[in-house]
C-alpha atoms as a PDB file:
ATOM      1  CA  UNK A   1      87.452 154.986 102.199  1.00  0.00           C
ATOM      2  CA  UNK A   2      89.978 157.100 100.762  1.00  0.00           C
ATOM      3  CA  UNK A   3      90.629 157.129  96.985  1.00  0.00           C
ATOM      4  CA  UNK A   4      93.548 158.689  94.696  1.00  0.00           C
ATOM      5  CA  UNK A   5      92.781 160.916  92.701  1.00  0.00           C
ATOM      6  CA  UNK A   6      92.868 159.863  89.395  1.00  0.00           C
ATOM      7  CA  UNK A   7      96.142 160.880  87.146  1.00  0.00           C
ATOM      8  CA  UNK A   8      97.280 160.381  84.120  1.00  0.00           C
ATOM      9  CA  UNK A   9      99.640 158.327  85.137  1.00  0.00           C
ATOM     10  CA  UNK A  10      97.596 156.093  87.187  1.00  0.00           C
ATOM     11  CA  UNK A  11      94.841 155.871  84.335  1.00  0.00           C
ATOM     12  CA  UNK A  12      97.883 154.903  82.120  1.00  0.00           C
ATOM     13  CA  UNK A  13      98.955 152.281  84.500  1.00  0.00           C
ATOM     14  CA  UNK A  14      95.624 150.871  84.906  1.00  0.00           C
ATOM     15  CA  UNK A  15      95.349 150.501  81.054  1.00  0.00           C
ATOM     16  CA  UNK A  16      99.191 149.141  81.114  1.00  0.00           C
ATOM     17  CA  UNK A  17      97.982 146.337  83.957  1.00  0.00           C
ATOM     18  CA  UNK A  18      94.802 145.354  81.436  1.00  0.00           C
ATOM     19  CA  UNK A  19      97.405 144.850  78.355  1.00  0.00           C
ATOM     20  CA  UNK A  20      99.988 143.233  79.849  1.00  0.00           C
ATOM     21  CA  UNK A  21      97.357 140.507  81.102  1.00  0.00           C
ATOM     22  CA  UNK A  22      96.488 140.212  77.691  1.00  0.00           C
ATOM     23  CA  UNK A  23      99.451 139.910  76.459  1.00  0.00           C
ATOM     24  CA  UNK A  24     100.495 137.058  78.801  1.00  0.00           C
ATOM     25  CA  UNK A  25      97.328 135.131  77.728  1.00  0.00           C
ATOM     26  CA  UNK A  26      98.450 135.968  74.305  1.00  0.00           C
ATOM     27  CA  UNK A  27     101.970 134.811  74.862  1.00  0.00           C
ATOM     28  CA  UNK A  28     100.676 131.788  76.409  1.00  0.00           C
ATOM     29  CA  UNK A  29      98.540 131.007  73.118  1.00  0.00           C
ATOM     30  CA  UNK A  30     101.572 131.352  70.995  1.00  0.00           C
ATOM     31  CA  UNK A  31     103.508 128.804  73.454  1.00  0.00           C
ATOM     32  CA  UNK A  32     101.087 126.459  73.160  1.00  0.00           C
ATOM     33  CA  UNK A  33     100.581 126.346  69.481  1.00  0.00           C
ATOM     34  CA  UNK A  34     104.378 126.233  68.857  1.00  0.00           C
ATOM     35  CA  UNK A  35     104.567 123.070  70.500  1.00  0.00           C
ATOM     36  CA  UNK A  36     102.009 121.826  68.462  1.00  0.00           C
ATOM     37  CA  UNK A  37     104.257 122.805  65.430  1.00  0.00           C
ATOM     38  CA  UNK A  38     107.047 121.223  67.422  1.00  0.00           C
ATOM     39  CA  UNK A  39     105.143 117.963  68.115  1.00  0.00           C
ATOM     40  CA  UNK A  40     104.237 117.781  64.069  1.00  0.00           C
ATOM     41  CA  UNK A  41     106.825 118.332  62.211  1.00  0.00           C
ATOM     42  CA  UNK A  42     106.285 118.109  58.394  1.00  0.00           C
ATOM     43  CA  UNK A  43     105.902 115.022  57.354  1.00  0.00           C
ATOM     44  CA  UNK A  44     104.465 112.430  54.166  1.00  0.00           C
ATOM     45  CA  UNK A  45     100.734 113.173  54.410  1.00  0.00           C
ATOM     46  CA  UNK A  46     101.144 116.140  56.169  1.00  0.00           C
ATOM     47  CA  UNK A  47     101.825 119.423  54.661  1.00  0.00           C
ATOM     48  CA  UNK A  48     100.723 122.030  56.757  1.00  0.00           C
ATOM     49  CA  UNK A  49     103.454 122.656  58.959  1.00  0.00           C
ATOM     50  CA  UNK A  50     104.935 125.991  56.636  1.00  0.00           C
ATOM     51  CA  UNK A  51     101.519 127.277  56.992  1.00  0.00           C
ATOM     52  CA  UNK A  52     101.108 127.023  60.619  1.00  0.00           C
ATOM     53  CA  UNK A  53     104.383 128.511  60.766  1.00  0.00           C
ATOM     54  CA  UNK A  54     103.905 131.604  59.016  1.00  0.00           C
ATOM     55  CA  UNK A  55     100.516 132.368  60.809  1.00  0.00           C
ATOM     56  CA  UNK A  56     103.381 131.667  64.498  1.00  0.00           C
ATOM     57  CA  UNK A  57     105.436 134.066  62.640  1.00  0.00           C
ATOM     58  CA  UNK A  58     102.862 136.676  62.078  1.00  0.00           C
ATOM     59  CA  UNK A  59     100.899 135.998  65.489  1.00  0.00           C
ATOM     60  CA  UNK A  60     104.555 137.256  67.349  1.00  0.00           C
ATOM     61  CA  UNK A  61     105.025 140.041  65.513  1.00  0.00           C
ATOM     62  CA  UNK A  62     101.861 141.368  66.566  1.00  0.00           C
ATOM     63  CA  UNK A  63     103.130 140.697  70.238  1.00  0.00           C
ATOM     64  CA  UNK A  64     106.070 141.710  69.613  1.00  0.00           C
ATOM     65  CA  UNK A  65     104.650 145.333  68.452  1.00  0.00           C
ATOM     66  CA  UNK A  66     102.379 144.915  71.982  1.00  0.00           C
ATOM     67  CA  UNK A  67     105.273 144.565  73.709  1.00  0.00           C
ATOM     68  CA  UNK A  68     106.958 147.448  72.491  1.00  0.00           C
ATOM     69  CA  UNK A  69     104.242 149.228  73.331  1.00  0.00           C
ATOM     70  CA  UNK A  70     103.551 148.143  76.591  1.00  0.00           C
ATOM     71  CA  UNK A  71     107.023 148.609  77.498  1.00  0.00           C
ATOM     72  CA  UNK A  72     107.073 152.444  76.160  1.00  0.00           C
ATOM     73  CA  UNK A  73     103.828 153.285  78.166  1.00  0.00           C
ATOM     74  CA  UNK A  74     105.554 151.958  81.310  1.00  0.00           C
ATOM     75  CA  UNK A  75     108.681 154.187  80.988  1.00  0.00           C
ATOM     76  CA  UNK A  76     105.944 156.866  80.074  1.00  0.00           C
ATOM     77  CA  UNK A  77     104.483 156.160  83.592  1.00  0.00           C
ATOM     78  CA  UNK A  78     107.335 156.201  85.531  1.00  0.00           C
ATOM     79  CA  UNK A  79     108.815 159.406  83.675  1.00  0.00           C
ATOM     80  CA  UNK A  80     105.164 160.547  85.134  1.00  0.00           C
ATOM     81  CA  UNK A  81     105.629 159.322  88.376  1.00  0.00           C
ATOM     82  CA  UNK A  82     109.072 160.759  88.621  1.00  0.00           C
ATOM     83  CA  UNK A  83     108.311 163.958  87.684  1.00  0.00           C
ATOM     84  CA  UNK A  84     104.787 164.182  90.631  1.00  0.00           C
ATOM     85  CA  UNK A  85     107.048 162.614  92.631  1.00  0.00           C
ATOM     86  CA  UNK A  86     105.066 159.762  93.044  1.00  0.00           C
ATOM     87  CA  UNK A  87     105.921 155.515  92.826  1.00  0.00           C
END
């Protein structure tokens, strides 16, 4: 059994792979609980729906920060690649 050695750029890429599972499961979270918002919309007895929007609002800014990351650490691993020469 051969094995790579290990790079930067693969240990980056390995870290990369863990995130962007977890930010699917997190995108997949904030899915779901939007169409709970969706399915109950303010109404007389029920006057949590500003709340729940305002934690949505905050909950995909975080992902959206994730996502900005994740996205710069994958152009930072194929500047890496490109540079060993490597895919």
């Amino acid at each position: 059994m051969t094995t790579s050695p290990l790079t930067a750029a693969s240990f980056l890429a390995r870290s990369i792979e863990s995130d962007q599972q977890r930010f699917a499961q997190e995108a997949e979270r904030l899915a779901e609980q939007a169409a709970r918002i969706a399915k109950n919309p303010p109404a007389a007895g029920r006057t949590t729906a500003s709340g729940e929007i305002a934690r949505l609002i905050q909950e995909a800014t975080s992902l959206l920060k994730r996502a900005v990351a994740l996205e710069t650490g994958l152009e930072a691993v194929a500047l890496m690649n490109s540079e060993t020469g490597e895919k």
